[in-house]
PDB file of N, CA and C in Angstrom:
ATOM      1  N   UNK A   1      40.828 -14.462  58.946  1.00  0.00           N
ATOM      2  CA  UNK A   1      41.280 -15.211  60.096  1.00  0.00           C
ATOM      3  C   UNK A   1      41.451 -14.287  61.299  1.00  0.00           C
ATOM      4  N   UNK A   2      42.057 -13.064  61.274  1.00  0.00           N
ATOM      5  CA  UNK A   2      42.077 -12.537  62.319  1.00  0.00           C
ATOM      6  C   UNK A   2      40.792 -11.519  62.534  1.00  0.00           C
ATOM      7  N   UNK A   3      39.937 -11.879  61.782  1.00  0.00           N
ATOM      8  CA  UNK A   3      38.398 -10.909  62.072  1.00  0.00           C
ATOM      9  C   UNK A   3      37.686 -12.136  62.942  1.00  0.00           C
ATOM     10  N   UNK A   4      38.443 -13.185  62.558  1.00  0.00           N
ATOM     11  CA  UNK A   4      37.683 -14.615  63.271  1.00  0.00           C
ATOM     12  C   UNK A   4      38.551 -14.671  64.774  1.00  0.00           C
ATOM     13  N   UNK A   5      39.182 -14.012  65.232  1.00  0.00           N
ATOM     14  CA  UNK A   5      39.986 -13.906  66.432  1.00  0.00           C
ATOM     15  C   UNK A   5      40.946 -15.345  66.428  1.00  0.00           C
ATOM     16  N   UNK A   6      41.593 -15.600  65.102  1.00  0.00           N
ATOM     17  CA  UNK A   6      42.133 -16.882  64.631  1.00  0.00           C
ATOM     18  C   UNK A   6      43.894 -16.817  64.723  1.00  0.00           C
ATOM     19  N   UNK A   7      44.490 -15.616  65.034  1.00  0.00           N
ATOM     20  CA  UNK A   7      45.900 -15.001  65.147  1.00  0.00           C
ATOM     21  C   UNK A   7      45.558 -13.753  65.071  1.00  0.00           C
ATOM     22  N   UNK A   8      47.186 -13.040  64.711  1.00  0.00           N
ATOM     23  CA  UNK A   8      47.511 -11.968  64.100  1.00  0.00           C
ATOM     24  C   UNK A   8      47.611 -12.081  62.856  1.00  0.00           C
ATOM     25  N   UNK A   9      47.815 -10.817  62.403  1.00  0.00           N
ATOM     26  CA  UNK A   9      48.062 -10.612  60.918  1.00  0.00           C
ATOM     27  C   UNK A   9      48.220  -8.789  60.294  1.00  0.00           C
ATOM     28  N   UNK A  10      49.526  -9.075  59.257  1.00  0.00           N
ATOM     29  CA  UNK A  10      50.201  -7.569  58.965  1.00  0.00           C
ATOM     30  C   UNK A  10      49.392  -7.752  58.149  1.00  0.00           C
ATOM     31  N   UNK A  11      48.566  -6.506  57.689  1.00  0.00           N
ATOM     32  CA  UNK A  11      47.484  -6.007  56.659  1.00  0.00           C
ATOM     33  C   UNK A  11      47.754  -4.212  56.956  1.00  0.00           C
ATOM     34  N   UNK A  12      47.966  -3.856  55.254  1.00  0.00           N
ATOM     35  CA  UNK A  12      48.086  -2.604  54.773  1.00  0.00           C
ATOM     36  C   UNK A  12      46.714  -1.618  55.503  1.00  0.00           C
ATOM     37  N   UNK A  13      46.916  -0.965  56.022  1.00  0.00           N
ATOM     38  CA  UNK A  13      46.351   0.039  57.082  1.00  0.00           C
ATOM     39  C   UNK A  13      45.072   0.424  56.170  1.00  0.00           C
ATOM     40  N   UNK A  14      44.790   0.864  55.146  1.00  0.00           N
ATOM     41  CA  UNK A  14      43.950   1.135  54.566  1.00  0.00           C
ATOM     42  C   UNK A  14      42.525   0.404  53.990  1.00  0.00           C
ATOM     43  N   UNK A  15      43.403  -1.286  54.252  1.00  0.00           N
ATOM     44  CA  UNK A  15      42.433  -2.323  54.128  1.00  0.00           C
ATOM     45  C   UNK A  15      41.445  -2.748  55.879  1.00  0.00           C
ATOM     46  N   UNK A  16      42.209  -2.345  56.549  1.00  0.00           N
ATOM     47  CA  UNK A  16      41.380  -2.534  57.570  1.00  0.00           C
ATOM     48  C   UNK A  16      41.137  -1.505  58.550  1.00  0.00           C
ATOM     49  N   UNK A  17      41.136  -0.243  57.801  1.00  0.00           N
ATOM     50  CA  UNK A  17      41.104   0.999  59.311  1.00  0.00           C
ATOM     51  C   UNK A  17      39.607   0.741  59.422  1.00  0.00           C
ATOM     52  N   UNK A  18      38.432   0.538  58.933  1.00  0.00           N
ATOM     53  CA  UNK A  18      36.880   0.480  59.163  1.00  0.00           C
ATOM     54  C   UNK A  18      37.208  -0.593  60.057  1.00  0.00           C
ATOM     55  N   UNK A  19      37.596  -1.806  60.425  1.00  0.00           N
ATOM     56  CA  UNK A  19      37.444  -2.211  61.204  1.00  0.00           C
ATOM     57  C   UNK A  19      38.254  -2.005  62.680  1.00  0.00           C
ATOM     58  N   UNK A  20      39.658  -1.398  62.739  1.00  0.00           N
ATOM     59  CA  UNK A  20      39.830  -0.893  63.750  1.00  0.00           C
ATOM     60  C   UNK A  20      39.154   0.362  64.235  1.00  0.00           C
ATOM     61  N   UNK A  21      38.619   1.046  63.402  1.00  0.00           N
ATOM     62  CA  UNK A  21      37.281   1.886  63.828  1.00  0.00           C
ATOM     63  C   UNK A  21      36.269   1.230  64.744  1.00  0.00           C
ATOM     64  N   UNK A  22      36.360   0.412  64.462  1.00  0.00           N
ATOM     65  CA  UNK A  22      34.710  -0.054  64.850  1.00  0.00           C
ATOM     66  C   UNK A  22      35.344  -1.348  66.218  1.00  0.00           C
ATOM     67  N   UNK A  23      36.914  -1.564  66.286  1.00  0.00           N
ATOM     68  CA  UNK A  23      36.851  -2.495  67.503  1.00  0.00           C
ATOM     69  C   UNK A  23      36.902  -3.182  67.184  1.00  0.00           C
ATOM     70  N   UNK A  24      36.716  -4.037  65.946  1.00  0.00           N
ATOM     71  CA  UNK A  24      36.655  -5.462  65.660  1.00  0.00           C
ATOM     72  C   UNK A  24      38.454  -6.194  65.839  1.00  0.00           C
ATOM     73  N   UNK A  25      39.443  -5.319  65.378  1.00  0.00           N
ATOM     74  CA  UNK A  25      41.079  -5.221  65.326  1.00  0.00           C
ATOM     75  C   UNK A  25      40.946  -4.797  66.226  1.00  0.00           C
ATOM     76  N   UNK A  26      42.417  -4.607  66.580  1.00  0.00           N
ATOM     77  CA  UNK A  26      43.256  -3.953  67.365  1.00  0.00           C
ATOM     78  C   UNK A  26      44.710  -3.812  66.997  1.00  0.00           C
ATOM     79  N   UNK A  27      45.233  -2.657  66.873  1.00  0.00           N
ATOM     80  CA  UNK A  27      46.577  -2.708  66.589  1.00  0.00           C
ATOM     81  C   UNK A  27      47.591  -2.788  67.547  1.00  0.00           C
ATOM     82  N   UNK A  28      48.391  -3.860  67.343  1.00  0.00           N
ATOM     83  CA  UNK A  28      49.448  -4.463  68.173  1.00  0.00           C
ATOM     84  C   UNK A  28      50.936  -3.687  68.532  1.00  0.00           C
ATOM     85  N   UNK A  29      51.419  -3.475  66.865  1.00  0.00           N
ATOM     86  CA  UNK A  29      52.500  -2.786  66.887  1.00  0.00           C
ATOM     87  C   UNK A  29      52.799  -1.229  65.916  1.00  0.00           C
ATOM     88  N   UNK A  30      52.288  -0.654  66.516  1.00  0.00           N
ATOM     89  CA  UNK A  30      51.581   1.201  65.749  1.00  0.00           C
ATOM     90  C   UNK A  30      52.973   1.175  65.299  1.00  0.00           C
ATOM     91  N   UNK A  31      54.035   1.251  65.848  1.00  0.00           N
ATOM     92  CA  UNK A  31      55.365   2.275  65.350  1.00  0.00           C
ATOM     93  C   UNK A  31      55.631   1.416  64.367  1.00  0.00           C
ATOM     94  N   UNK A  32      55.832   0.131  64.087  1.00  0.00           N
ATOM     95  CA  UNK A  32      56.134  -1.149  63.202  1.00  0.00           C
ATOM     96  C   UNK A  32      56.160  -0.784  61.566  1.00  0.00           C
ATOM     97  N   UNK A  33      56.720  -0.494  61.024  1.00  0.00           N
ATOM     98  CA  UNK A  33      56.449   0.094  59.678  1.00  0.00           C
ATOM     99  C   UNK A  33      57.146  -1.563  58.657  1.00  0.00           C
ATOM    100  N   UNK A  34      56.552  -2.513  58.008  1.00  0.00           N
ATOM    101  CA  UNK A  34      57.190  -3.725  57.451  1.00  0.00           C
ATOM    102  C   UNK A  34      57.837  -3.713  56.790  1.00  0.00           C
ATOM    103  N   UNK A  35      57.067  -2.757  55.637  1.00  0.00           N
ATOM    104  CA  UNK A  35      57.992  -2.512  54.285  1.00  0.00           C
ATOM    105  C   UNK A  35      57.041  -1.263  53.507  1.00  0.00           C
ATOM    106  N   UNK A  36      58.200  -0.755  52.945  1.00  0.00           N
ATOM    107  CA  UNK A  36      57.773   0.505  52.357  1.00  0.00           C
ATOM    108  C   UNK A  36      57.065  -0.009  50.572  1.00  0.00           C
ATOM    109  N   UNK A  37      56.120   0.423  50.369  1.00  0.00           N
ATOM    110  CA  UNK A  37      55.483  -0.100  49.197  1.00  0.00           C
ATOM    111  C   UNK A  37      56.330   1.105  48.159  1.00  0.00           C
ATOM    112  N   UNK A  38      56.179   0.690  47.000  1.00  0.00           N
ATOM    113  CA  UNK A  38      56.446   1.324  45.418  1.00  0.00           C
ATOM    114  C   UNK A  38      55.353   1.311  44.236  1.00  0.00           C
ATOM    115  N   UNK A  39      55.643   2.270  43.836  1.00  0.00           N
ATOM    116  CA  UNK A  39      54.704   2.031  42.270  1.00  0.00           C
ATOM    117  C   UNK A  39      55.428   2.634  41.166  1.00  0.00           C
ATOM    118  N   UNK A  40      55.298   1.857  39.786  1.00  0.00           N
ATOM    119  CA  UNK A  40      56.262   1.538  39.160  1.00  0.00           C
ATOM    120  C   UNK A  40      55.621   1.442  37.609  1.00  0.00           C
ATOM    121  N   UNK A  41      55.727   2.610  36.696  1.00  0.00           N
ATOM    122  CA  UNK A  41      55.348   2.650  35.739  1.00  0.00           C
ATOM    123  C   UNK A  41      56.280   1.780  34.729  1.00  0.00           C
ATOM    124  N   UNK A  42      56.411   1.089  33.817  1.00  0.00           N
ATOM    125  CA  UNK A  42      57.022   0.075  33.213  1.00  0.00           C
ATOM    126  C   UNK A  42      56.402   0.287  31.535  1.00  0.00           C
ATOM    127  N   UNK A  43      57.701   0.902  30.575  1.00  0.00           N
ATOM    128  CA  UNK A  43      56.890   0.884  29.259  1.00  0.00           C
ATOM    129  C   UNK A  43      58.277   1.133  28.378  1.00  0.00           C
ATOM    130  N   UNK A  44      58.059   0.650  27.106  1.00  0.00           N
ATOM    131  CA  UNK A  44      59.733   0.490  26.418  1.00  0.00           C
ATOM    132  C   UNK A  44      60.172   1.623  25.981  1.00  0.00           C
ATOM    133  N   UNK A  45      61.336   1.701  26.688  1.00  0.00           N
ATOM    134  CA  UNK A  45      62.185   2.904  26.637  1.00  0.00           C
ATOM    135  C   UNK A  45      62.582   3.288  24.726  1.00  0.00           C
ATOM    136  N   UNK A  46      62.097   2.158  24.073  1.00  0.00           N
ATOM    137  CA  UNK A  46      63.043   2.775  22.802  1.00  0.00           C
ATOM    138  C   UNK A  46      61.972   2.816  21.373  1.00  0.00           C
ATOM    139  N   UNK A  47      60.402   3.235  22.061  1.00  0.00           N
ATOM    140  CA  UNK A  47      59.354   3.317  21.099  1.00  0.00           C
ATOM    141  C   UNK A  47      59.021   5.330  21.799  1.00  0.00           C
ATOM    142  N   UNK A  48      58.301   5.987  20.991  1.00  0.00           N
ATOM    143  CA  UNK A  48      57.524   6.878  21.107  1.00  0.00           C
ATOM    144  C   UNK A  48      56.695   7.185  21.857  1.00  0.00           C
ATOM    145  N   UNK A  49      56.685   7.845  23.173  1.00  0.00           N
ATOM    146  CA  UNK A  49      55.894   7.712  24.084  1.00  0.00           C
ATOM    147  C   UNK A  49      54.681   8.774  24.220  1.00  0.00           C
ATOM    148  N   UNK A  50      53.867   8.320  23.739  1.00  0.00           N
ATOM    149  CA  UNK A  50      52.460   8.845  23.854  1.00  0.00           C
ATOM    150  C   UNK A  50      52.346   9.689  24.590  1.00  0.00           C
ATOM    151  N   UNK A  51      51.530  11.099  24.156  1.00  0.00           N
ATOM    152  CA  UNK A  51      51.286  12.366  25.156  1.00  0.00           C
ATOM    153  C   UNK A  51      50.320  12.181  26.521  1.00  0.00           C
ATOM    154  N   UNK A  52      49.482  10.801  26.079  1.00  0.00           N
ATOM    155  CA  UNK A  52      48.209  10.819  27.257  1.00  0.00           C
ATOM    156  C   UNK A  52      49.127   9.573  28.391  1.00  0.00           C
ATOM    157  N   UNK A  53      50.185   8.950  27.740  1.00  0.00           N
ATOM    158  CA  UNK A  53      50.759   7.796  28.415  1.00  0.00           C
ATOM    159  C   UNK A  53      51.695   8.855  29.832  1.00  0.00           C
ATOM    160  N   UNK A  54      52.255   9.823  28.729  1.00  0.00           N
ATOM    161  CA  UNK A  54      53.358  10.433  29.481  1.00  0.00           C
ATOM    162  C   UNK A  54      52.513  11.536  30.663  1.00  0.00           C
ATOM    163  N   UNK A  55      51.063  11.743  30.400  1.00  0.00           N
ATOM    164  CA  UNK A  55      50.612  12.491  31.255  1.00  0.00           C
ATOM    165  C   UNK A  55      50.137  12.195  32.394  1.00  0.00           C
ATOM    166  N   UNK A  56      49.625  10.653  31.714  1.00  0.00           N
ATOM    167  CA  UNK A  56      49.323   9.857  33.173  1.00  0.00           C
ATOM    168  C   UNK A  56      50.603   9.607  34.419  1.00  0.00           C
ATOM    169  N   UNK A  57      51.645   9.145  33.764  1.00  0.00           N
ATOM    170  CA  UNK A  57      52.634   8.756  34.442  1.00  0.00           C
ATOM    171  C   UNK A  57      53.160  10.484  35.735  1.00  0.00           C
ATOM    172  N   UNK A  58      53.155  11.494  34.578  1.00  0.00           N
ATOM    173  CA  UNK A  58      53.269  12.378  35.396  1.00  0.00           C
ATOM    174  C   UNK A  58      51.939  12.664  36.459  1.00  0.00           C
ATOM    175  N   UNK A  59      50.817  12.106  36.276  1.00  0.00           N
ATOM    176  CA  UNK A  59      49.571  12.314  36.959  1.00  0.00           C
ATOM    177  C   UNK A  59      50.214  11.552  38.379  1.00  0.00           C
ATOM    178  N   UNK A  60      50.737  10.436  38.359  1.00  0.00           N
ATOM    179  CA  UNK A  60      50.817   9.167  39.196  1.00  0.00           C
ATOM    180  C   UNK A  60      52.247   9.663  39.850  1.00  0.00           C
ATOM    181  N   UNK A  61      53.061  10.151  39.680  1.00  0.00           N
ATOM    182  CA  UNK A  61      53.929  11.083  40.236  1.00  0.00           C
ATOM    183  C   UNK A  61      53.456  11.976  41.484  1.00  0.00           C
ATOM    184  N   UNK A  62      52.637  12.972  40.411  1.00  0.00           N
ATOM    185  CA  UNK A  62      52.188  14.126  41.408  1.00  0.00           C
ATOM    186  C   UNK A  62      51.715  12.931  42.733  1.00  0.00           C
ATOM    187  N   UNK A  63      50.405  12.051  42.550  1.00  0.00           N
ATOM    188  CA  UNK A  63      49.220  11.767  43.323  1.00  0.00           C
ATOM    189  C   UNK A  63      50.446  11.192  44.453  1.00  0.00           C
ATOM    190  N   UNK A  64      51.347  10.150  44.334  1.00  0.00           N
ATOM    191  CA  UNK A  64      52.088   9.311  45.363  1.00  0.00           C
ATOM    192  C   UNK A  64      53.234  10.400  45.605  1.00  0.00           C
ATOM    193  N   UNK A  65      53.635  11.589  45.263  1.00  0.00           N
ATOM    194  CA  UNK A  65      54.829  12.304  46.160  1.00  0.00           C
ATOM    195  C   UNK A  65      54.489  12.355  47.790  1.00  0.00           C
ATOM    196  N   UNK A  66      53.137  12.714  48.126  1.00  0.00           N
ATOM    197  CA  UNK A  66      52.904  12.755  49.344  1.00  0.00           C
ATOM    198  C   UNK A  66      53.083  11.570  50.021  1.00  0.00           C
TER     199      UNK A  66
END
């Protein structure tokens, strides 16, 4: 809708920087931050946790600290 010049619309920066590249967008409100995203590993605390489970999780750590 808003590639159709149909409104605005909040969309995660990464889904549309090719098109504010290219002019098709325009960003309205730069400083505007909506909401801060999370990611959220989820697995039962009271079974044995796998060496490749626990490595990933630490993988997914490292990658999102920045």
């Amino acid at each position: 809708m808003i590639l159709a010049s149909q409104g605005i619309g909040l969309c995660p920066s990464d889904t549309v920087n090719e098109d504010i590249q290219k002019n098709r967008l325009k960003v309205l409100l730069q400083e505007y931050e909506a909401y801060e995203y999370g990611v959220y590993a989820v697995y039962p605390h009271n079974r044995h946790l796998a060496a490749k489970v626990r490595t990933f999780i630490d993988f997914l750590i490292r990658w999102f600290e920045d």
